[in-house]
PDBML (XML) file of the C-alpha atoms, coordinates in Angstrom:
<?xml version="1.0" encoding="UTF-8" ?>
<PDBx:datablock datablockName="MODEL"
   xmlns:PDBx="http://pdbml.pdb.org/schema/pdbx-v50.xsd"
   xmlns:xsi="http://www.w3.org/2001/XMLSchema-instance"
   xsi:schemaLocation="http://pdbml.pdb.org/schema/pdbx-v50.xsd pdbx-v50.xsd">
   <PDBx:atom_siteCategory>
      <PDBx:atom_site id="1">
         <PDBx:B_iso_or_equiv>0.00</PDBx:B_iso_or_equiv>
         <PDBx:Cartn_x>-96.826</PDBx:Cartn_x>
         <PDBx:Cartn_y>-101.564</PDBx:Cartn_y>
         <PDBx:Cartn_z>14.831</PDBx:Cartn_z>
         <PDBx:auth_asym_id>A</PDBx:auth_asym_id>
         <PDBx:auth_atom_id>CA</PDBx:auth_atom_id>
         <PDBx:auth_comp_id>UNK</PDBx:auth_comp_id>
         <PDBx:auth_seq_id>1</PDBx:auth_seq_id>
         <PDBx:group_PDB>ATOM</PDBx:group_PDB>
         <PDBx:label_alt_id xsi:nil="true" />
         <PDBx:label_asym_id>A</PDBx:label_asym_id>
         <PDBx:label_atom_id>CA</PDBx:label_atom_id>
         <PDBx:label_comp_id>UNK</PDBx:label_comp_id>
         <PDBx:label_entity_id>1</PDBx:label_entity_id>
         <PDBx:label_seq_id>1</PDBx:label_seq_id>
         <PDBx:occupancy>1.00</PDBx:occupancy>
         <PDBx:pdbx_PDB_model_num>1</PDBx:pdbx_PDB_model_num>
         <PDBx:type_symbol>C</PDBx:type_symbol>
      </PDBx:atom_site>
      <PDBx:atom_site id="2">
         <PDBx:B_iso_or_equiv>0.00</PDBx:B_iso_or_equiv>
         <PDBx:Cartn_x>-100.419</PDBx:Cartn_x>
         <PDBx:Cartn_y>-102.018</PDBx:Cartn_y>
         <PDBx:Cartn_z>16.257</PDBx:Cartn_z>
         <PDBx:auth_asym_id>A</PDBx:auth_asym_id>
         <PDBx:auth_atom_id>CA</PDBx:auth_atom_id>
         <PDBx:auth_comp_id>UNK</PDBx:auth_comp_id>
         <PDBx:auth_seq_id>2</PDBx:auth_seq_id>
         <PDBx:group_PDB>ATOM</PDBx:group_PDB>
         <PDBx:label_alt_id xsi:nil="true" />
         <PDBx:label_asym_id>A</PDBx:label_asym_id>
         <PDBx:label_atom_id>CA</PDBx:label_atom_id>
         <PDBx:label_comp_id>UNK</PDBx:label_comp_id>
         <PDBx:label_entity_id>1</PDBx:label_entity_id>
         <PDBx:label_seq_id>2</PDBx:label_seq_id>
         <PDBx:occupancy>1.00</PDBx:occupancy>
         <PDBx:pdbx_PDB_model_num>1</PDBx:pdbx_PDB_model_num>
         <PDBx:type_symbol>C</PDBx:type_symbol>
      </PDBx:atom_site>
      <PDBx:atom_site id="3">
         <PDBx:B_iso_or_equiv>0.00</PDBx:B_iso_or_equiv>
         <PDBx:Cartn_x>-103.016</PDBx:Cartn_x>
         <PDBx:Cartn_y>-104.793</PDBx:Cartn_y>
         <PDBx:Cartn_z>15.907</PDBx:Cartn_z>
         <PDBx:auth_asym_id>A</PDBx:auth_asym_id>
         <PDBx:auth_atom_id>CA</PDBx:auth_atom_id>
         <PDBx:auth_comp_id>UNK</PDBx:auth_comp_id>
         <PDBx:auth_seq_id>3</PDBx:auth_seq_id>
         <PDBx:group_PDB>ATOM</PDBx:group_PDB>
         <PDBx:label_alt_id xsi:nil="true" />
         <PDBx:label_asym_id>A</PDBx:label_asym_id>
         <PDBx:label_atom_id>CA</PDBx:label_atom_id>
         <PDBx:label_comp_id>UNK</PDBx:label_comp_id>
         <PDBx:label_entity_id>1</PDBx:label_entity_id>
         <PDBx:label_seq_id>3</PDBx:label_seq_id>
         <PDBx:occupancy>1.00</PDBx:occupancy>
         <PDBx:pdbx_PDB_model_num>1</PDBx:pdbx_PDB_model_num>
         <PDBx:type_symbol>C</PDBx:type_symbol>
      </PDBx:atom_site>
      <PDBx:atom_site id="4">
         <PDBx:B_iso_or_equiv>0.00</PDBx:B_iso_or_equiv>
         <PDBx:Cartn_x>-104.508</PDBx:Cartn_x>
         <PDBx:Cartn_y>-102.310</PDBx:Cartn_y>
         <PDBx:Cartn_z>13.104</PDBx:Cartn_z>
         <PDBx:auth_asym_id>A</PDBx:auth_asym_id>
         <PDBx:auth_atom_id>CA</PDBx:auth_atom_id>
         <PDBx:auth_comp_id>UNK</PDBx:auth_comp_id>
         <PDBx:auth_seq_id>4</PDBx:auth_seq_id>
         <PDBx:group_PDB>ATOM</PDBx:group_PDB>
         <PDBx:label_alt_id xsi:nil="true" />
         <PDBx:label_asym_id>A</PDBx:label_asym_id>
         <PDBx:label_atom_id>CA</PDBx:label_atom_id>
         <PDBx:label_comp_id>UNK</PDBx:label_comp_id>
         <PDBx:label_entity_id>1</PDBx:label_entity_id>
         <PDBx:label_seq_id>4</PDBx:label_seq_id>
         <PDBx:occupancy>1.00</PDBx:occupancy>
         <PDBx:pdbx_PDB_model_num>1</PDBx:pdbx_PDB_model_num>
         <PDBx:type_symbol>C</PDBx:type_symbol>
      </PDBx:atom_site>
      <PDBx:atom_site id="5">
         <PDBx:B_iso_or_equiv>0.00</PDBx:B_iso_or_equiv>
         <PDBx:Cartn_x>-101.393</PDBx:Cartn_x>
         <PDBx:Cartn_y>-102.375</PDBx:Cartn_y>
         <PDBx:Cartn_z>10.983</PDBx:Cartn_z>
         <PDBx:auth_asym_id>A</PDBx:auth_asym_id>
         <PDBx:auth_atom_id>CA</PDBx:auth_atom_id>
         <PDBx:auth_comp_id>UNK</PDBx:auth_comp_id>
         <PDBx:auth_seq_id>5</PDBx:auth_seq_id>
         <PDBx:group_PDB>ATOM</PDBx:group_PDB>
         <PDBx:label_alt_id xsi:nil="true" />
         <PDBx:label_asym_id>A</PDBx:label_asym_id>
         <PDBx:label_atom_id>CA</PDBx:label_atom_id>
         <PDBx:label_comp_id>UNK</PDBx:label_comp_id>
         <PDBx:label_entity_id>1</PDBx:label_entity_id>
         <PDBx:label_seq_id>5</PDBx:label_seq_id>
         <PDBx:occupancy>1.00</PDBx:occupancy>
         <PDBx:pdbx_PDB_model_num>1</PDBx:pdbx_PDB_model_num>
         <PDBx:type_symbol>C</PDBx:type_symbol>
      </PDBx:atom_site>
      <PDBx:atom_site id="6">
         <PDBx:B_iso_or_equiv>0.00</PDBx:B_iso_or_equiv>
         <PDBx:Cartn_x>-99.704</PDBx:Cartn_x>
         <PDBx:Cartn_y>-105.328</PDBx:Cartn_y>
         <PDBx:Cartn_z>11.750</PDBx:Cartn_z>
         <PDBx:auth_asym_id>A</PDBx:auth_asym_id>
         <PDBx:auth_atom_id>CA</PDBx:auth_atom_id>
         <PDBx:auth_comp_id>UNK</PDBx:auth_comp_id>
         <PDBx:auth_seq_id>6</PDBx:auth_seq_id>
         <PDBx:group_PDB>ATOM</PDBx:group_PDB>
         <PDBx:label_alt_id xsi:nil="true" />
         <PDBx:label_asym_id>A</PDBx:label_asym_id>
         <PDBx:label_atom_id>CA</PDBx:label_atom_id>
         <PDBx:label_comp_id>UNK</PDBx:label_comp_id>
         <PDBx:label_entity_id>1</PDBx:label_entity_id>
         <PDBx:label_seq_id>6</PDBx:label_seq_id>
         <PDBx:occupancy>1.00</PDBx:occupancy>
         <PDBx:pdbx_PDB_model_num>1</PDBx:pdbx_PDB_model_num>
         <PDBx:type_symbol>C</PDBx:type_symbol>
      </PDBx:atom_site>
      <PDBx:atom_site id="7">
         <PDBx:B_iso_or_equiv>0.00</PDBx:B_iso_or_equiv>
         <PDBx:Cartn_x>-101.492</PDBx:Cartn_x>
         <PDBx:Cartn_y>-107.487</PDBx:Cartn_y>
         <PDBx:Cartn_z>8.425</PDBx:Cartn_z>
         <PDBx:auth_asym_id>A</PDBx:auth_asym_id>
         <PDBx:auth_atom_id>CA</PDBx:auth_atom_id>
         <PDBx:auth_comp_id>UNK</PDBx:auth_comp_id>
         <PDBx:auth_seq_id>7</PDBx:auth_seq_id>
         <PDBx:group_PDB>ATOM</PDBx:group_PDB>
         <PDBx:label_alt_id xsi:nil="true" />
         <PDBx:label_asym_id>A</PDBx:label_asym_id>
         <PDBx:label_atom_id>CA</PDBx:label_atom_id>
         <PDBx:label_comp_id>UNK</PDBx:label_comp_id>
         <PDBx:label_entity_id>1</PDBx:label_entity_id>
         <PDBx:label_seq_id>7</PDBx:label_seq_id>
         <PDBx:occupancy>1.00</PDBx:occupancy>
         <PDBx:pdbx_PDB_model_num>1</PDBx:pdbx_PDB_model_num>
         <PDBx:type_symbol>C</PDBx:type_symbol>
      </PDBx:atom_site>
      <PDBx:atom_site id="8">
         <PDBx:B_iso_or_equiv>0.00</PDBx:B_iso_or_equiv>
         <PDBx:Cartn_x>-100.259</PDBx:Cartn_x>
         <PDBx:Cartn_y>-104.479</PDBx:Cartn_y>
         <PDBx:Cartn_z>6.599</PDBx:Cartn_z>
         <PDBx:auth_asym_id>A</PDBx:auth_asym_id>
         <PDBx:auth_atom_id>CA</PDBx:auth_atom_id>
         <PDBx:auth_comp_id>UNK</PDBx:auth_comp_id>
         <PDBx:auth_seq_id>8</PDBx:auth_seq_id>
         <PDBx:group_PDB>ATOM</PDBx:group_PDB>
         <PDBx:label_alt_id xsi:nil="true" />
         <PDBx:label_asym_id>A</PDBx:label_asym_id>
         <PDBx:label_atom_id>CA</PDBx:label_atom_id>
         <PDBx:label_comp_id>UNK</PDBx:label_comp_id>
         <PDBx:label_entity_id>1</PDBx:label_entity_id>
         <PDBx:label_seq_id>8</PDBx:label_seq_id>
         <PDBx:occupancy>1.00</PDBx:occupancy>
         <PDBx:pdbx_PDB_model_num>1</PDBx:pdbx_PDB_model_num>
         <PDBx:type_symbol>C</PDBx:type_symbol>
      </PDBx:atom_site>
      <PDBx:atom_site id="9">
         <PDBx:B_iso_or_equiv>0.00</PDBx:B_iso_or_equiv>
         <PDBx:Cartn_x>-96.774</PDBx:Cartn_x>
         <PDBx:Cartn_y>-105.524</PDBx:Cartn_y>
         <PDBx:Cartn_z>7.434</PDBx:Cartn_z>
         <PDBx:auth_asym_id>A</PDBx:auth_asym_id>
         <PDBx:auth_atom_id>CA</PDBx:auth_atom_id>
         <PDBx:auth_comp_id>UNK</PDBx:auth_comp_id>
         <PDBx:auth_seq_id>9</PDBx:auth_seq_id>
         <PDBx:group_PDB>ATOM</PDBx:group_PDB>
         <PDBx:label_alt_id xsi:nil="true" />
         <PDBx:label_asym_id>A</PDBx:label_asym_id>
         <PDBx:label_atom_id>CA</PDBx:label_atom_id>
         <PDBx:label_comp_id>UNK</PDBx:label_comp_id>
         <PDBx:label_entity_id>1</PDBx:label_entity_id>
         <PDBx:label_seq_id>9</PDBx:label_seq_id>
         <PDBx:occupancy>1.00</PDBx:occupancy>
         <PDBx:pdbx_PDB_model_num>1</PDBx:pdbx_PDB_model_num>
         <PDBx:type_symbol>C</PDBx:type_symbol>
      </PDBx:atom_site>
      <PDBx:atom_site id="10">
         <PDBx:B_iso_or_equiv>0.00</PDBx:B_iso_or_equiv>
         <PDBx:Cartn_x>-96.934</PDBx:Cartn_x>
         <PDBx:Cartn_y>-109.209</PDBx:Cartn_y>
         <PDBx:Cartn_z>7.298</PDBx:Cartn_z>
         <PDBx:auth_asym_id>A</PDBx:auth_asym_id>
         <PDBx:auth_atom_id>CA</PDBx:auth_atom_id>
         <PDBx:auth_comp_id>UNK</PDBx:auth_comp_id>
         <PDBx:auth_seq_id>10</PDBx:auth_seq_id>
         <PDBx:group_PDB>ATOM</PDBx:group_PDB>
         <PDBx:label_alt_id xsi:nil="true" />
         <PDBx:label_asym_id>A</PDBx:label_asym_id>
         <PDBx:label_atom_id>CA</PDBx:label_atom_id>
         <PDBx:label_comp_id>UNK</PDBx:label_comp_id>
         <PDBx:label_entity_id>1</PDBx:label_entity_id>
         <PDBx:label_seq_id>10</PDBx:label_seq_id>
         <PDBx:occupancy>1.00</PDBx:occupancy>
         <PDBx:pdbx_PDB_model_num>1</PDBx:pdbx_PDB_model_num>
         <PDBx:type_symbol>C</PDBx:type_symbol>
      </PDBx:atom_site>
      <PDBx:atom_site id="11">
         <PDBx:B_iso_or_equiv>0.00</PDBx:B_iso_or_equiv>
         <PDBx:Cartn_x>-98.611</PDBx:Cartn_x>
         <PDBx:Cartn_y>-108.745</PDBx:Cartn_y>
         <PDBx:Cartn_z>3.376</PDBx:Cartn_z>
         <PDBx:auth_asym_id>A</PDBx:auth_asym_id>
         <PDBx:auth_atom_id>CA</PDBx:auth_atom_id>
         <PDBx:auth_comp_id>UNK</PDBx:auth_comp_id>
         <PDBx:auth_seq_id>11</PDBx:auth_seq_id>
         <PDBx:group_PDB>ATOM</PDBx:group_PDB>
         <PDBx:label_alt_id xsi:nil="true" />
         <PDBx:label_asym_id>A</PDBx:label_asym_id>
         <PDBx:label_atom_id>CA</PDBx:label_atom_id>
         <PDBx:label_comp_id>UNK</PDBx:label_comp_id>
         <PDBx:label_entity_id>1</PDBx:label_entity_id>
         <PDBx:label_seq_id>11</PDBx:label_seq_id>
         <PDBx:occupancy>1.00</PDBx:occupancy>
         <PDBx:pdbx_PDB_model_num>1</PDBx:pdbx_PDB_model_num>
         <PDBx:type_symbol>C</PDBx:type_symbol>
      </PDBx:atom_site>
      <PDBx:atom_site id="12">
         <PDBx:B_iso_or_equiv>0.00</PDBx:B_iso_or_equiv>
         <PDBx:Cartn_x>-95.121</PDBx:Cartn_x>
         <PDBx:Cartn_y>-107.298</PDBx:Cartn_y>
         <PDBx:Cartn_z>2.578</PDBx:Cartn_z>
         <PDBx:auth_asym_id>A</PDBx:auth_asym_id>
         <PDBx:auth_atom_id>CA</PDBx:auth_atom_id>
         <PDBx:auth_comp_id>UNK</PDBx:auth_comp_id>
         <PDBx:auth_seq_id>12</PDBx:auth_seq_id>
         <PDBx:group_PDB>ATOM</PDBx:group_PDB>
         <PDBx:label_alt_id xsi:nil="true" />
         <PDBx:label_asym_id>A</PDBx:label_asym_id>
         <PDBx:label_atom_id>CA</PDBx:label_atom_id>
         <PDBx:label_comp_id>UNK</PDBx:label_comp_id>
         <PDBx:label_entity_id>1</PDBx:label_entity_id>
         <PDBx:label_seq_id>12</PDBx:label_seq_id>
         <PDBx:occupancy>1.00</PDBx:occupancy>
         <PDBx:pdbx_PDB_model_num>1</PDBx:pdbx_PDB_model_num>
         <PDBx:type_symbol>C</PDBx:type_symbol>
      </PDBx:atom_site>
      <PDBx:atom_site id="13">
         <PDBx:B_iso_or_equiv>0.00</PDBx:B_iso_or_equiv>
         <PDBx:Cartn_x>-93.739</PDBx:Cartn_x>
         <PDBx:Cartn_y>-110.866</PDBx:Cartn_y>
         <PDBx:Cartn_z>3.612</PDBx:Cartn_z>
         <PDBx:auth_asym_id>A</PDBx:auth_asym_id>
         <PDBx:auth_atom_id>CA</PDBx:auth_atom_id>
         <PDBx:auth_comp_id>UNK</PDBx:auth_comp_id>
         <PDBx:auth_seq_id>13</PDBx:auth_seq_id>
         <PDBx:group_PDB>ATOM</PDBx:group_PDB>
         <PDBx:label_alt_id xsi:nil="true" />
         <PDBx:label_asym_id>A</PDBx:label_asym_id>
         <PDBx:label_atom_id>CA</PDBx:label_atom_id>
         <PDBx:label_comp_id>UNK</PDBx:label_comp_id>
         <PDBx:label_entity_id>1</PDBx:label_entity_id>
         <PDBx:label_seq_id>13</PDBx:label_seq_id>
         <PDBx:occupancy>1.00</PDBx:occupancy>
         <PDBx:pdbx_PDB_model_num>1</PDBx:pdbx_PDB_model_num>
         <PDBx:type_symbol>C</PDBx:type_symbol>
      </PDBx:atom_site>
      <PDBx:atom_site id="14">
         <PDBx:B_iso_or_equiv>0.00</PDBx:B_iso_or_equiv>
         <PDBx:Cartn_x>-92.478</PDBx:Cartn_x>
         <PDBx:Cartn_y>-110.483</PDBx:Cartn_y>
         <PDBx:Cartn_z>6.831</PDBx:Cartn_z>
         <PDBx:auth_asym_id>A</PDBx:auth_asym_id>
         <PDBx:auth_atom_id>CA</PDBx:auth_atom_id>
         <PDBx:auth_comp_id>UNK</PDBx:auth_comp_id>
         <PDBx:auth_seq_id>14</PDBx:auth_seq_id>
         <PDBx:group_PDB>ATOM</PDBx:group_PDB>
         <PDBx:label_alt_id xsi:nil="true" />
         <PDBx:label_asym_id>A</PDBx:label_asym_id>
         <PDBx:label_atom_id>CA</PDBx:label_atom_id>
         <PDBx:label_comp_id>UNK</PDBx:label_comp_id>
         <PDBx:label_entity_id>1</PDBx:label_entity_id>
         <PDBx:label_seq_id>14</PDBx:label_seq_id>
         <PDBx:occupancy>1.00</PDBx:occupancy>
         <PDBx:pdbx_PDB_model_num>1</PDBx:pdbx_PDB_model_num>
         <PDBx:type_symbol>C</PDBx:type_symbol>
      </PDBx:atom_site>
      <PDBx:atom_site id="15">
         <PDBx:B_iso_or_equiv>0.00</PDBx:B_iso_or_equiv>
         <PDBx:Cartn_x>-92.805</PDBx:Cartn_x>
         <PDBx:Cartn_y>-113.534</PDBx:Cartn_y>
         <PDBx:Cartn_z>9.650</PDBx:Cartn_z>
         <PDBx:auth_asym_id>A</PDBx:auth_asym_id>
         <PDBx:auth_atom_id>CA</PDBx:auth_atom_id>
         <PDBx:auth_comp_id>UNK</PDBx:auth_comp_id>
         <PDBx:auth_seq_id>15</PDBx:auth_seq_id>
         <PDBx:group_PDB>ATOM</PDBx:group_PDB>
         <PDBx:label_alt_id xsi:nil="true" />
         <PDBx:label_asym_id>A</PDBx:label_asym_id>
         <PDBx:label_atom_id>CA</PDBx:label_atom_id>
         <PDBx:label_comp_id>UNK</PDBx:label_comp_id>
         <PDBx:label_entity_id>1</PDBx:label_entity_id>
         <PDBx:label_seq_id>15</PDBx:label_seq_id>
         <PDBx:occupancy>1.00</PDBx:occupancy>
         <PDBx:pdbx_PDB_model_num>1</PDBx:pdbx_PDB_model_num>
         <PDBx:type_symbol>C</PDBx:type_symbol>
      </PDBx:atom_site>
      <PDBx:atom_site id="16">
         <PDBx:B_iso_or_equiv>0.00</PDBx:B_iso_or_equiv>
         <PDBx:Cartn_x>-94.093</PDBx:Cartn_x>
         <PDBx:Cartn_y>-111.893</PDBx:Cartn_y>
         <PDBx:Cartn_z>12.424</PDBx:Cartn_z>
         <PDBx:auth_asym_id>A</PDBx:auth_asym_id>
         <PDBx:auth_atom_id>CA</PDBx:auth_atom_id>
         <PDBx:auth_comp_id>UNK</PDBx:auth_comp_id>
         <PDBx:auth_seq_id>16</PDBx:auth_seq_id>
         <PDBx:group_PDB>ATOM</PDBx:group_PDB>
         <PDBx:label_alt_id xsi:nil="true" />
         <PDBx:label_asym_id>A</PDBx:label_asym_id>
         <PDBx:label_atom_id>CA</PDBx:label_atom_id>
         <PDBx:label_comp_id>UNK</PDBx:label_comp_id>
         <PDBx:label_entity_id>1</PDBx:label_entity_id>
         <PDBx:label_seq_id>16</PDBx:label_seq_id>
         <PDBx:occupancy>1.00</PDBx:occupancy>
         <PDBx:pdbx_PDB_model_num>1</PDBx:pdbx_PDB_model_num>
         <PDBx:type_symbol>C</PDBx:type_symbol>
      </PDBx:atom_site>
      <PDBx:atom_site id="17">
         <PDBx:B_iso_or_equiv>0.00</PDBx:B_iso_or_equiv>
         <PDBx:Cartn_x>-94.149</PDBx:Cartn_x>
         <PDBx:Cartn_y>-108.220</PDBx:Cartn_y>
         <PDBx:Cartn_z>13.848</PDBx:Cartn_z>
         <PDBx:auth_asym_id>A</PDBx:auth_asym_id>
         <PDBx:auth_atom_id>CA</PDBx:auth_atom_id>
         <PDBx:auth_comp_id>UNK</PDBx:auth_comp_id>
         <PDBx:auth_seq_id>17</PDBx:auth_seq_id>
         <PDBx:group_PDB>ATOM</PDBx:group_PDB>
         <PDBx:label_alt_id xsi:nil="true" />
         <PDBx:label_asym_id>A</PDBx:label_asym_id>
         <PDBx:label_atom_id>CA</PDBx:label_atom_id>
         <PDBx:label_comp_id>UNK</PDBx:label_comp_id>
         <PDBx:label_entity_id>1</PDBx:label_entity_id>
         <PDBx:label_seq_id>17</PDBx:label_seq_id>
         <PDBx:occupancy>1.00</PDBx:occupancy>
         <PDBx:pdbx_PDB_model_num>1</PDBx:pdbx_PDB_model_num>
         <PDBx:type_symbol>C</PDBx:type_symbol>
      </PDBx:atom_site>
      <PDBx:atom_site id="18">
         <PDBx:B_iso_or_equiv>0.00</PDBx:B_iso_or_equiv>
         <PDBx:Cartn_x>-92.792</PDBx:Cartn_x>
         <PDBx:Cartn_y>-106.629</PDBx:Cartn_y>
         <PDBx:Cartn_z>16.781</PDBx:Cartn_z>
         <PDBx:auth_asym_id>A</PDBx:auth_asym_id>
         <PDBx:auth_atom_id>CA</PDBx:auth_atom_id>
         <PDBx:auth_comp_id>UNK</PDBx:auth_comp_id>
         <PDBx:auth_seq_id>18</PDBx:auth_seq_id>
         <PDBx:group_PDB>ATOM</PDBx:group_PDB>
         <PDBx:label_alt_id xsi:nil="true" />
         <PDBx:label_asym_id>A</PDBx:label_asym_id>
         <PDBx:label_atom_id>CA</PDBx:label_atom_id>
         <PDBx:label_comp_id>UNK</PDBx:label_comp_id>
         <PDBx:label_entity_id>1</PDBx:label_entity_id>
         <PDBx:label_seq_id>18</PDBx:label_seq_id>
         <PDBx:occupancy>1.00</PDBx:occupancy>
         <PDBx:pdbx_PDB_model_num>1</PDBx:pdbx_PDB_model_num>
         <PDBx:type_symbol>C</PDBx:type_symbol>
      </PDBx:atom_site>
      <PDBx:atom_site id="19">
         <PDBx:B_iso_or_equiv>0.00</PDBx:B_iso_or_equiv>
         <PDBx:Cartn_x>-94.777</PDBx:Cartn_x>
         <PDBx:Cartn_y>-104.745</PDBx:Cartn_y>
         <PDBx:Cartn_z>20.036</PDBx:Cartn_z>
         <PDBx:auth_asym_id>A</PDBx:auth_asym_id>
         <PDBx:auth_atom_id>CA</PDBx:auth_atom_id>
         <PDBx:auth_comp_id>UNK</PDBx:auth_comp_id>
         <PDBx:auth_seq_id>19</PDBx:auth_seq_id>
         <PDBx:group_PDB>ATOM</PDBx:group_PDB>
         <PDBx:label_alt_id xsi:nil="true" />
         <PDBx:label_asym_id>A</PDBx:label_asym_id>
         <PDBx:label_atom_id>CA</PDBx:label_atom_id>
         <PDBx:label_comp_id>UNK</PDBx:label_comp_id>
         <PDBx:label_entity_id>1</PDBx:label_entity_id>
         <PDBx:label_seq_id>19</PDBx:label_seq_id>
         <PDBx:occupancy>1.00</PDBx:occupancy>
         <PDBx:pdbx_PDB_model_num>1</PDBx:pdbx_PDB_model_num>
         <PDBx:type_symbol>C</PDBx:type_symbol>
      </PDBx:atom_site>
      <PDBx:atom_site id="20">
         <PDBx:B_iso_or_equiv>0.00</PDBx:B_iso_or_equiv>
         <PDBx:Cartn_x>-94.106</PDBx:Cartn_x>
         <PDBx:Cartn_y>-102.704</PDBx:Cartn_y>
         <PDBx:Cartn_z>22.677</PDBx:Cartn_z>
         <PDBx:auth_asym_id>A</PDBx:auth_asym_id>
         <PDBx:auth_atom_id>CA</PDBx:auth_atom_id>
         <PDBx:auth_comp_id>UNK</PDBx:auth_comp_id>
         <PDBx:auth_seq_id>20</PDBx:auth_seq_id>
         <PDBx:group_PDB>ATOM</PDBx:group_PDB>
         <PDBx:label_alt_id xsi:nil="true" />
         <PDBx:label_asym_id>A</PDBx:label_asym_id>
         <PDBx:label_atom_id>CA</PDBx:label_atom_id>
         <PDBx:label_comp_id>UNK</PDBx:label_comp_id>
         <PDBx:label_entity_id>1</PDBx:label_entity_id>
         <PDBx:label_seq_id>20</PDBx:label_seq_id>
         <PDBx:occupancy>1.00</PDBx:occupancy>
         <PDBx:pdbx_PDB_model_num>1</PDBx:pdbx_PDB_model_num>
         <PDBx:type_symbol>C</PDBx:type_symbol>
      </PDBx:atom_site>
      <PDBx:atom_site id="21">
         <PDBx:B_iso_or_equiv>0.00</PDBx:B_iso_or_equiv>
         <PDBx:Cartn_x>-96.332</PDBx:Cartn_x>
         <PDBx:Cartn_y>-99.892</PDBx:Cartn_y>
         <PDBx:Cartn_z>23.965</PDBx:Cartn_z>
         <PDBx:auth_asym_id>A</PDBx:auth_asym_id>
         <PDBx:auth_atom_id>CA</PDBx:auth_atom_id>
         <PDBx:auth_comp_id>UNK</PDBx:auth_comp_id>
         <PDBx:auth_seq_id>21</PDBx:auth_seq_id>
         <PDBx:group_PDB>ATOM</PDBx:group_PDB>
         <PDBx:label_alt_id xsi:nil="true" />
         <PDBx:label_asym_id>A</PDBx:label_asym_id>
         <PDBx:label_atom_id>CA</PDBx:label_atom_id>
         <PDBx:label_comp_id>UNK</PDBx:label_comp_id>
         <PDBx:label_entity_id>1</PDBx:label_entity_id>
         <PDBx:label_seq_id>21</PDBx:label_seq_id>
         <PDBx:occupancy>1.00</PDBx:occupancy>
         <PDBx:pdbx_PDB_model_num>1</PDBx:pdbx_PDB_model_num>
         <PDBx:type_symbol>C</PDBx:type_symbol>
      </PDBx:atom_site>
      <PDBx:atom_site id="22">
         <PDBx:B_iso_or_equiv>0.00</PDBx:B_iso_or_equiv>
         <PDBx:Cartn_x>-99.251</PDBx:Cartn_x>
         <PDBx:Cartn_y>-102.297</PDBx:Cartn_y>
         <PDBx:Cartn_z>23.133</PDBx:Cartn_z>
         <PDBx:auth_asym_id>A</PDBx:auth_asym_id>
         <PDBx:auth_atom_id>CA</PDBx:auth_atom_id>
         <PDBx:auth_comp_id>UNK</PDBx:auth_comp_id>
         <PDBx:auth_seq_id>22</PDBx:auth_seq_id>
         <PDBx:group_PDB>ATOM</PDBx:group_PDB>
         <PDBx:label_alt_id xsi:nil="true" />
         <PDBx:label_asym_id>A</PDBx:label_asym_id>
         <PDBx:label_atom_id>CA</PDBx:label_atom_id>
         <PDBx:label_comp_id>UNK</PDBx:label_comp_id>
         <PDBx:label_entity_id>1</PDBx:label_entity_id>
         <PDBx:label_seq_id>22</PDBx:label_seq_id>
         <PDBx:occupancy>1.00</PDBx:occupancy>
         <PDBx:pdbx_PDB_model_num>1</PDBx:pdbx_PDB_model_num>
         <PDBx:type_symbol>C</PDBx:type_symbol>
      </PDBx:atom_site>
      <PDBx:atom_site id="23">
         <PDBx:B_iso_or_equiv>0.00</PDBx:B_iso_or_equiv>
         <PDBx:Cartn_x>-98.365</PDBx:Cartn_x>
         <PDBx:Cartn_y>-105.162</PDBx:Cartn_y>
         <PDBx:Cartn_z>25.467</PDBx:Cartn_z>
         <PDBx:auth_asym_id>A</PDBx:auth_asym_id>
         <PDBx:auth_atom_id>CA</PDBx:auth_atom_id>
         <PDBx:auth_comp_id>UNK</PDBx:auth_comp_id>
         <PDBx:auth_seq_id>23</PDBx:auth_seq_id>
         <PDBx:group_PDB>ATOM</PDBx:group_PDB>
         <PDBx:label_alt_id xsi:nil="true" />
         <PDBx:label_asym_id>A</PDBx:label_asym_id>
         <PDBx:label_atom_id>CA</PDBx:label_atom_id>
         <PDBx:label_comp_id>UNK</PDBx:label_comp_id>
         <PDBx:label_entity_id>1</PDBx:label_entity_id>
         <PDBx:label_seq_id>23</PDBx:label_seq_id>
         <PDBx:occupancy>1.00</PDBx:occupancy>
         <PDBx:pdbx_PDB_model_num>1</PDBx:pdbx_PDB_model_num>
         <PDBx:type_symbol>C</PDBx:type_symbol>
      </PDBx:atom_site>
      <PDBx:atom_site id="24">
         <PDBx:B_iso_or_equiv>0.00</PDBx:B_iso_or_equiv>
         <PDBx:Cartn_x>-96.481</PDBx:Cartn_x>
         <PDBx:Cartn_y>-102.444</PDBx:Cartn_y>
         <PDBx:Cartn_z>27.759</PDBx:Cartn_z>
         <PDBx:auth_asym_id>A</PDBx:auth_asym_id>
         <PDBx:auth_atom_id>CA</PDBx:auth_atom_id>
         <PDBx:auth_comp_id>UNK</PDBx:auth_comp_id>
         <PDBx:auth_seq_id>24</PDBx:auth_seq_id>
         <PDBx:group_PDB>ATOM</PDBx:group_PDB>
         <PDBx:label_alt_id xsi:nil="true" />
         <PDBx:label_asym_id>A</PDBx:label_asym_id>
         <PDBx:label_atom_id>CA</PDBx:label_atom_id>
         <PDBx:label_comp_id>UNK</PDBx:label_comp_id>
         <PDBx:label_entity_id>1</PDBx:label_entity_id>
         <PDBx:label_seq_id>24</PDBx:label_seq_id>
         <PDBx:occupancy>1.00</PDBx:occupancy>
         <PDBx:pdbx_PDB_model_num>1</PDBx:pdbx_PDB_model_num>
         <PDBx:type_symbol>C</PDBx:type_symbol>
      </PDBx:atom_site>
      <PDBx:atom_site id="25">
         <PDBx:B_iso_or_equiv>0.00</PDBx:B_iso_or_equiv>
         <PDBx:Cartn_x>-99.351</PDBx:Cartn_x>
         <PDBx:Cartn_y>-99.903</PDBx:Cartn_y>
         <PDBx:Cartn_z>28.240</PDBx:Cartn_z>
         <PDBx:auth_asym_id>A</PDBx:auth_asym_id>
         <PDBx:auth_atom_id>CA</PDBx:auth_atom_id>
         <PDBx:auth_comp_id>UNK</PDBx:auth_comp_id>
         <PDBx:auth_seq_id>25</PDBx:auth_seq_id>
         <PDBx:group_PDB>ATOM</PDBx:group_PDB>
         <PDBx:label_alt_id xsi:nil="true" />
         <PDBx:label_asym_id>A</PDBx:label_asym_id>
         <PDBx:label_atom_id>CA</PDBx:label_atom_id>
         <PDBx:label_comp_id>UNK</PDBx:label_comp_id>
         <PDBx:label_entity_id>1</PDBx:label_entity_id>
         <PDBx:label_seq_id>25</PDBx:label_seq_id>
         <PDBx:occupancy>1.00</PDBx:occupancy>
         <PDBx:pdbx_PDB_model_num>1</PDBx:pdbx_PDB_model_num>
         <PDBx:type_symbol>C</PDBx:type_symbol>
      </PDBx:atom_site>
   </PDBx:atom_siteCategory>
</PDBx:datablock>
């Protein structure tokens, strides 16, 4: 999950989303 795909996810209902090699690289 990315900043590009992220609304993507939360349209689907989810709460929030998950990142790692974002906020890590």
């Amino acid at each position: 999950i990315n900043a590009a795909n992220a609304p993507s996810v939360m349209k689907e209902g989810a709460s929030g989303v998950c990142i790692m090699s974002g906020f890590m690289r």
